[in-house]
Every structure is written in structure tokens, then in C-alpha cells.
Protein backbone atom coordinates (compact mmCIF):
# COMPACT_ATOMS: atom_id res chain seq x y z
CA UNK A 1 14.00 -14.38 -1.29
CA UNK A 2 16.83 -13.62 0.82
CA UNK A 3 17.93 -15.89 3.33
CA UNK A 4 18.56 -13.19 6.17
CA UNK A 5 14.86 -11.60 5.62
CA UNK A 6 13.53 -11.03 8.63
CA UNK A 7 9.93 -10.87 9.19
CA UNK A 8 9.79 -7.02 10.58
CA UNK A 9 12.35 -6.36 7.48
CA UNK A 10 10.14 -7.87 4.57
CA UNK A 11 7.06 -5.59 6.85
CA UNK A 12 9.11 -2.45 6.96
CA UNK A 13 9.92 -3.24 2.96
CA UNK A 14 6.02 -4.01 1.94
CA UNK A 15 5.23 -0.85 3.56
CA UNK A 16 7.51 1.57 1.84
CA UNK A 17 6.24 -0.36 -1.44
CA UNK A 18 2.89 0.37 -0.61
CA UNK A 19 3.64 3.84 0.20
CA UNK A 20 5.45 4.56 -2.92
CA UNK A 21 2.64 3.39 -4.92
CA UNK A 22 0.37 5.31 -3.00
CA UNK A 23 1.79 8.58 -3.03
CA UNK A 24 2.60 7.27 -7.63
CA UNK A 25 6.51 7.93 -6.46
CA UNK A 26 6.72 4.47 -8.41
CA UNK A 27 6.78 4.96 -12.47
CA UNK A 28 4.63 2.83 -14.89
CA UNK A 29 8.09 1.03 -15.63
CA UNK A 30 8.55 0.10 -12.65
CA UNK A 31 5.13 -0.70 -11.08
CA UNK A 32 4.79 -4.57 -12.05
CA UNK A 33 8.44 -5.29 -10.41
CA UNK A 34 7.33 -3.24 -7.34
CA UNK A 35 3.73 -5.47 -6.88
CA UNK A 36 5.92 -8.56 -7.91
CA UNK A 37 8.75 -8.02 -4.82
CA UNK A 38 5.35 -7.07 -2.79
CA UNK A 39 4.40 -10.51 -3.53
CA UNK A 40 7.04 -12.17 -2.71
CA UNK A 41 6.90 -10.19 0.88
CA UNK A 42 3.17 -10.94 1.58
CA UNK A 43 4.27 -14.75 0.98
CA UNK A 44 7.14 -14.61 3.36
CA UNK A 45 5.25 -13.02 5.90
CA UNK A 46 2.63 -15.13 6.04
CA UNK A 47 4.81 -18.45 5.87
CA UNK A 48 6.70 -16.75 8.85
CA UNK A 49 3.60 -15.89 10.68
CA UNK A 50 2.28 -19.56 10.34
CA UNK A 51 5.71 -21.11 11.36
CA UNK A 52 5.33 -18.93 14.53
CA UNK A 53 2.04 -20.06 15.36
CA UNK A 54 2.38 -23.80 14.39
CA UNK A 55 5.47 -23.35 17.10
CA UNK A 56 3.98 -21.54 19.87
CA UNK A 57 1.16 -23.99 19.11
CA UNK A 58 3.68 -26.75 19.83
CA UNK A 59 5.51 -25.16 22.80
CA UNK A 60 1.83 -24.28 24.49
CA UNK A 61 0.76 -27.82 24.35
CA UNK A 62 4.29 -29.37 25.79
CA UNK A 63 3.82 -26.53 28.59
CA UNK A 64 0.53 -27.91 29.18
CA UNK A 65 1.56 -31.80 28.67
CA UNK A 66 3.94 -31.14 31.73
CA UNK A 67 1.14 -30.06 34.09
């Protein structure tokens, strides 16, 4: 995975993937690297979305800590 991937980039890539396979745009050759590289977005995005909310998490409760 790249190291510059953003989350809204790997979201704006998953959902030209999905649209290509919806609309068959994507051949038969091509299909298993396409759900692969989807794969590989799905995981990033979720690892992203869990970092954020382990750190807002963490930044909620030091808010709260200094009350």
C-alpha cells in the first residue's frame, strides 16, 4: 500500500472499483486484481478509521481529565 494513501483517496479509489465492476467495464482478466486492490482499500480504510477513533478517543478523555 502506498505510503501517501490517504483515507478519502483509497474511498474515492474503492468506489470507482466498485463502479467499474458494476457497470462489467472491468474484463474477466482483470476482475480478481480489481477485488484484490479493493481489498487492500477496505483494509486501509478501516485501520485508518480505527486509528482515528482510538485518537479522538484519547484526545476526548485528556479534554475531560483537565476538567
Amino acid at each position: 500500500m502506498e505510503t501517501n494513501l490517504t483515507y478519502e483517496g483509497a474511498y474515492r479509489e474503492l468506489a470507482q472499483i466498485a463502479k467499474e465492476i458494476e457497470n462489467e467495464t472491468v474484463t474477466v482478466d482483470v476482475l480478481a486484481q480489481k477485488v484484490k486492490r479493493a481489498s487492500e482499500l477496505i483494509s486501509f480504510c478501516q485501520a485508518r478509521l480505527k486509528s482515528t477513533e482510538t485518537e479522538v478517543s484519547r484526545i476526548i478523555a485528556q479534554m475531560e481529565g483537565g476538567l
